[in-house]
N, C-alpha and C. Protein backbone atom coordinates (compact mmCIF):
# COMPACT_ATOMS: atom_id res chain seq x y z
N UNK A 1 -0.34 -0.50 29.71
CA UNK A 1 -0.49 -1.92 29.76
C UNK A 1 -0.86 -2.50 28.41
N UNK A 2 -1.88 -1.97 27.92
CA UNK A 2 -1.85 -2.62 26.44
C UNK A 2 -1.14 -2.34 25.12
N UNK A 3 -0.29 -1.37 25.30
CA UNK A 3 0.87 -1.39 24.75
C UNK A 3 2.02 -2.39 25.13
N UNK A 4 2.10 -2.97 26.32
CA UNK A 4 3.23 -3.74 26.21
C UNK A 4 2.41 -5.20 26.23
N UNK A 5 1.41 -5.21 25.98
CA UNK A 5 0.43 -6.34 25.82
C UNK A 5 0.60 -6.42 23.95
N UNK A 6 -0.04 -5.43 23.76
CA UNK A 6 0.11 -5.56 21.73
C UNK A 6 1.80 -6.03 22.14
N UNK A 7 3.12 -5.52 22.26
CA UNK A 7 4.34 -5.56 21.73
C UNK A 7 4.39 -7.08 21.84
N UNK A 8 3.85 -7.86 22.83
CA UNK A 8 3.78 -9.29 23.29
C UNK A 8 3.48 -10.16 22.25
N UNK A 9 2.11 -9.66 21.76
CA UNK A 9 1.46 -10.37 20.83
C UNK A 9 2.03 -10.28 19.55
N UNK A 10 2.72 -9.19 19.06
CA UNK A 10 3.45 -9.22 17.78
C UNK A 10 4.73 -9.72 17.91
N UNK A 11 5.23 -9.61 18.94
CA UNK A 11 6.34 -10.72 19.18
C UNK A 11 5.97 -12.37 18.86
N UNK A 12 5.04 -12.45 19.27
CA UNK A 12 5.04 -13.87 19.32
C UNK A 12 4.42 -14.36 18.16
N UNK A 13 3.69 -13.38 17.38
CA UNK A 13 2.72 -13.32 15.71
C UNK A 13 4.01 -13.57 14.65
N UNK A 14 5.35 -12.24 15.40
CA UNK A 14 6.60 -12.42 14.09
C UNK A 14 7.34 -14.08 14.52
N UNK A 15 7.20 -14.63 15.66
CA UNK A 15 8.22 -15.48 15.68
C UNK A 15 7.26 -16.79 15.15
N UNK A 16 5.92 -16.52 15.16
CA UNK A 16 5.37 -17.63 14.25
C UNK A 16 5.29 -17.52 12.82
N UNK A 17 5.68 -15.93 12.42
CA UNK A 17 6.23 -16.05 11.09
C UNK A 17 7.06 -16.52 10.74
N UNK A 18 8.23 -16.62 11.90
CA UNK A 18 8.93 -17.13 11.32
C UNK A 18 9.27 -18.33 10.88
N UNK A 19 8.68 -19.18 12.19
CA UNK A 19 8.48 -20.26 11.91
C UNK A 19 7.81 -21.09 10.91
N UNK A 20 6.89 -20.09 10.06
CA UNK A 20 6.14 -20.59 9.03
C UNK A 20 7.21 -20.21 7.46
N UNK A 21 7.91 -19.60 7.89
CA UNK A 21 8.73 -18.95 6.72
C UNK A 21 10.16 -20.41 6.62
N UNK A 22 10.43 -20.64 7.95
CA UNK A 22 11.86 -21.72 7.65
C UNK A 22 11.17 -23.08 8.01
N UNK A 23 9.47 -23.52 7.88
CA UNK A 23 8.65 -24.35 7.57
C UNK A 23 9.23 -24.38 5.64
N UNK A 24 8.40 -23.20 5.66
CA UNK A 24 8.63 -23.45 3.68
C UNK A 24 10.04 -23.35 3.08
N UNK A 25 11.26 -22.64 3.59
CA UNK A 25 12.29 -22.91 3.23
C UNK A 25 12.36 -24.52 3.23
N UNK A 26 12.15 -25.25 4.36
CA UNK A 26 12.66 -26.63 4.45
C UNK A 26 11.71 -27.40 3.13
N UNK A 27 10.50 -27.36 3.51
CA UNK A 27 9.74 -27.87 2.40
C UNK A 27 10.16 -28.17 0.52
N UNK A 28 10.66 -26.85 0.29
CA UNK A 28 11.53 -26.16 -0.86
C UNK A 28 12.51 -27.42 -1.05
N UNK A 29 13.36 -27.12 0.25
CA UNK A 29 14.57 -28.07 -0.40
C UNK A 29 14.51 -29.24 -0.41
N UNK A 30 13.17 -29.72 0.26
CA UNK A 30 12.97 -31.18 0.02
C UNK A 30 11.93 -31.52 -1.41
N UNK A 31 11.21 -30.67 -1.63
CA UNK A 31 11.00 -30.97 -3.16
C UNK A 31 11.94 -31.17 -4.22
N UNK A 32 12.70 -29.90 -3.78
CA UNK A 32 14.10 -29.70 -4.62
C UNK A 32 14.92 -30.92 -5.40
N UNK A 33 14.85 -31.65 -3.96
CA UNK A 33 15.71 -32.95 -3.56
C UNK A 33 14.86 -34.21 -4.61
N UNK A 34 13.35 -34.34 -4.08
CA UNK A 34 12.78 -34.66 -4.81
C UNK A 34 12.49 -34.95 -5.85
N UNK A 35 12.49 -34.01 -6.29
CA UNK A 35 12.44 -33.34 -8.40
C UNK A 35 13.70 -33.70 -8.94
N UNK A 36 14.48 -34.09 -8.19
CA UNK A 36 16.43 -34.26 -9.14
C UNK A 36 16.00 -35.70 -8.49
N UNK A 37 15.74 -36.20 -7.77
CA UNK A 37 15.95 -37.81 -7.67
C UNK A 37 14.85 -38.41 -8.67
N UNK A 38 13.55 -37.71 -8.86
CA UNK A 38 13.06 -38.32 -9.75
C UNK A 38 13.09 -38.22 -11.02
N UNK A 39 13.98 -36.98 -11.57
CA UNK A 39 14.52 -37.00 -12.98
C UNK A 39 15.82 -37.90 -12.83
N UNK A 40 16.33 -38.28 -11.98
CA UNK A 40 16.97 -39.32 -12.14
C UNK A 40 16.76 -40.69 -12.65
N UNK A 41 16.28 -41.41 -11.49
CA UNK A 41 14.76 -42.22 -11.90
C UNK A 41 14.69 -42.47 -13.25
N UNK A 42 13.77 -41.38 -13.64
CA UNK A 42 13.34 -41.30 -14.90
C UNK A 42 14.68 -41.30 -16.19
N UNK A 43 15.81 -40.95 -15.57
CA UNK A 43 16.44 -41.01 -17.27
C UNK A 43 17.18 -42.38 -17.24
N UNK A 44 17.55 -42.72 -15.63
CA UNK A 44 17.92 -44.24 -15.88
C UNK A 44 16.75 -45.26 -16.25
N UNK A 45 15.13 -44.78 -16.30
CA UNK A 45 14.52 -45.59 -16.66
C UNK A 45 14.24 -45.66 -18.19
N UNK A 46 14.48 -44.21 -18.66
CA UNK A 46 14.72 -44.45 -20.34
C UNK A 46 16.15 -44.90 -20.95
N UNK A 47 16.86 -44.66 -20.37
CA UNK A 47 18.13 -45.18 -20.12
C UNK A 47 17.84 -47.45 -20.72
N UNK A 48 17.43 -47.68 -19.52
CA UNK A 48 16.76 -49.21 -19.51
C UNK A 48 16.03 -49.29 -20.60
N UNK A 49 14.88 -48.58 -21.12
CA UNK A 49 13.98 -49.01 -21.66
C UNK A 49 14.87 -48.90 -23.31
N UNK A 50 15.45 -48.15 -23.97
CA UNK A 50 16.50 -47.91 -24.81
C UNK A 50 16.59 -49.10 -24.88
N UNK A 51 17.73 -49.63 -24.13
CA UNK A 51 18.32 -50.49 -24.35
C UNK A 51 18.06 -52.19 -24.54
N UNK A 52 16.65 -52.03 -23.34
CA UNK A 52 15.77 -53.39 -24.17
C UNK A 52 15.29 -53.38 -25.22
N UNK A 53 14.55 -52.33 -25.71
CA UNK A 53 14.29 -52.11 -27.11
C UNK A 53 15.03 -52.36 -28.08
N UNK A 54 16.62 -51.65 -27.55
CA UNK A 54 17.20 -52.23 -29.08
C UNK A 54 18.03 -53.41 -29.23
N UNK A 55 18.20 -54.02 -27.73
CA UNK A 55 18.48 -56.01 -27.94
C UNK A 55 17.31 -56.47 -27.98
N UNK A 56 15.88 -56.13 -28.19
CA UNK A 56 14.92 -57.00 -28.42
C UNK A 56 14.45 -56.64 -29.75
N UNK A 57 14.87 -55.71 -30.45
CA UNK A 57 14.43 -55.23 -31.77
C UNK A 57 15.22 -56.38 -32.80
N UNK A 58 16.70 -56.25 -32.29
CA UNK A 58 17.22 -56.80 -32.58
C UNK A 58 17.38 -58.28 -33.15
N UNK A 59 17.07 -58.87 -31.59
CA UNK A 59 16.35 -60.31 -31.86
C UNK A 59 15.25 -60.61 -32.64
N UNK A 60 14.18 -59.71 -32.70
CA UNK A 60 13.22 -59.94 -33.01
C UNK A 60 13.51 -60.01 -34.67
N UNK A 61 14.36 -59.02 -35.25
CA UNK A 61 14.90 -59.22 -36.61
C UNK A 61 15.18 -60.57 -37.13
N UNK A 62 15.62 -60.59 -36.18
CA UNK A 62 16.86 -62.00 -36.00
C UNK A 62 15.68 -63.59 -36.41
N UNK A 63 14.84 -63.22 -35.81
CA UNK A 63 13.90 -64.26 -35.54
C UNK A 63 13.06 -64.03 -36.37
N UNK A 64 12.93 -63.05 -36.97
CA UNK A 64 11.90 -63.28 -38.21
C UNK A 64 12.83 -63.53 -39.53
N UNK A 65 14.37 -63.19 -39.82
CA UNK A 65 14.63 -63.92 -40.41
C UNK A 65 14.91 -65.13 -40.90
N UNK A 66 15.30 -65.87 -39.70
CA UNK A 66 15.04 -67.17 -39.58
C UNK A 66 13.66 -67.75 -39.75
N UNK A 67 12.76 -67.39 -39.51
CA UNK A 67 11.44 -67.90 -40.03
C UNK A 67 11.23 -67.69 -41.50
N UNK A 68 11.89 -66.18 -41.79
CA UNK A 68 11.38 -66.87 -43.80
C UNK A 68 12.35 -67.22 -44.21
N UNK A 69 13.18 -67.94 -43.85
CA UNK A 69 14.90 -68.74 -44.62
C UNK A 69 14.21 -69.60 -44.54
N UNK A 70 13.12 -70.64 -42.99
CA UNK A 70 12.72 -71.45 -43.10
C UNK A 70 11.19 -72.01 -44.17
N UNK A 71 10.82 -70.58 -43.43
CA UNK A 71 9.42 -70.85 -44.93
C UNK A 71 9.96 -70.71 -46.30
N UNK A 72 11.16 -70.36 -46.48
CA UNK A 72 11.27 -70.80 -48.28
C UNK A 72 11.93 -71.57 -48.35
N UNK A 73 12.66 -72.35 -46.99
CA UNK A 73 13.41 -73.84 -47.43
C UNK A 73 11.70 -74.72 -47.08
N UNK A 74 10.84 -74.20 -46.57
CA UNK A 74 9.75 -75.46 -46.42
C UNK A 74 9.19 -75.51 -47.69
N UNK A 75 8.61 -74.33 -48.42
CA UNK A 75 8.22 -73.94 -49.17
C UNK A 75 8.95 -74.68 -50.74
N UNK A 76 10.23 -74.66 -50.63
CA UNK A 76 10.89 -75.46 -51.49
C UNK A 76 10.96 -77.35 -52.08
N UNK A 77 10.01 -77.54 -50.88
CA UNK A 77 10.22 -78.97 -50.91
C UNK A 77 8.93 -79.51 -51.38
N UNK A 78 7.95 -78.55 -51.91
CA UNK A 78 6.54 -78.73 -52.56
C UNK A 78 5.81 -79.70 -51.93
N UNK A 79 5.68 -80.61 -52.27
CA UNK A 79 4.54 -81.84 -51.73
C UNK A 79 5.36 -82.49 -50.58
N UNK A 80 5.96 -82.01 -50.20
CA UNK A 80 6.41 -82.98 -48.48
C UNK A 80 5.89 -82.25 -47.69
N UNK A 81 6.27 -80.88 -47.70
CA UNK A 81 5.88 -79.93 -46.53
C UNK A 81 5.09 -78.73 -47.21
N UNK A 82 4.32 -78.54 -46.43
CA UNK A 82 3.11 -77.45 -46.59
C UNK A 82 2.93 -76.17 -45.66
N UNK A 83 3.01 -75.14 -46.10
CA UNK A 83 2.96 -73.93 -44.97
C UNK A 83 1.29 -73.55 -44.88
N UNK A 84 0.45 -73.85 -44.18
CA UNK A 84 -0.93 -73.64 -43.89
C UNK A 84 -0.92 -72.60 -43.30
N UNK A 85 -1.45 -71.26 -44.09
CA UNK A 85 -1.90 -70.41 -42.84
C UNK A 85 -2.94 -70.59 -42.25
N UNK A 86 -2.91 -70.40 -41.03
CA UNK A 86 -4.66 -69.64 -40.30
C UNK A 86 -6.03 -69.17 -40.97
N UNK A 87 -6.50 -69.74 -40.85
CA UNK A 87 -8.36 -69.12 -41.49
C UNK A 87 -7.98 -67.82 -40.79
N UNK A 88 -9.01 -66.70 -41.90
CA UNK A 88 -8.71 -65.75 -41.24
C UNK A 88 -7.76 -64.80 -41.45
N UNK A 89 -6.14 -65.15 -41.47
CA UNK A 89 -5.35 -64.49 -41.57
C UNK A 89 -5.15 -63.50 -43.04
């Protein structure tokens, strides 16, 4: 009797192995899944960030040249117009 009592209990010990074994298989492939969607993510977000950077670098060139074309046409006109900086600066 307690031989076919133990065979019972390891029957039912392996089939909760197993169940703990195609627990972590599944787990696996959902990290898996995981880890590639968020390096995705991530390269279309450097992807984005690239590319604002370099139409806002851009502009920003853009816009500071226009500010000293203008400070040396203000600058040019001596006693009409005056470029005051900031105390401080």
């Amino acid at each position: 009797m307690e031989k076919d009592h133990l065979e019972i209990l390891l029957e039912d010990i392996n089939g909760k192995f197993d169940l703990v074994i195609e627990g972590h298989g599944a787990l696996r492939q959902r990290m898996d899944r995981l880890a590639e969607e968020s390096r995705e993510r991530d390269e279309h977000l450097l992807f984005l960030i690239q590319s604002v950077n370099s139409t806002l670098g851009g502009k920003i060139d853009a816009v500071a040249a226009d500010l000293a074309a203008h400070r040396r046409d203000t600058e040019a006109h001596g006693g009409v117009y005056r470029v005051k900086e900031p105390e401080g600066a």
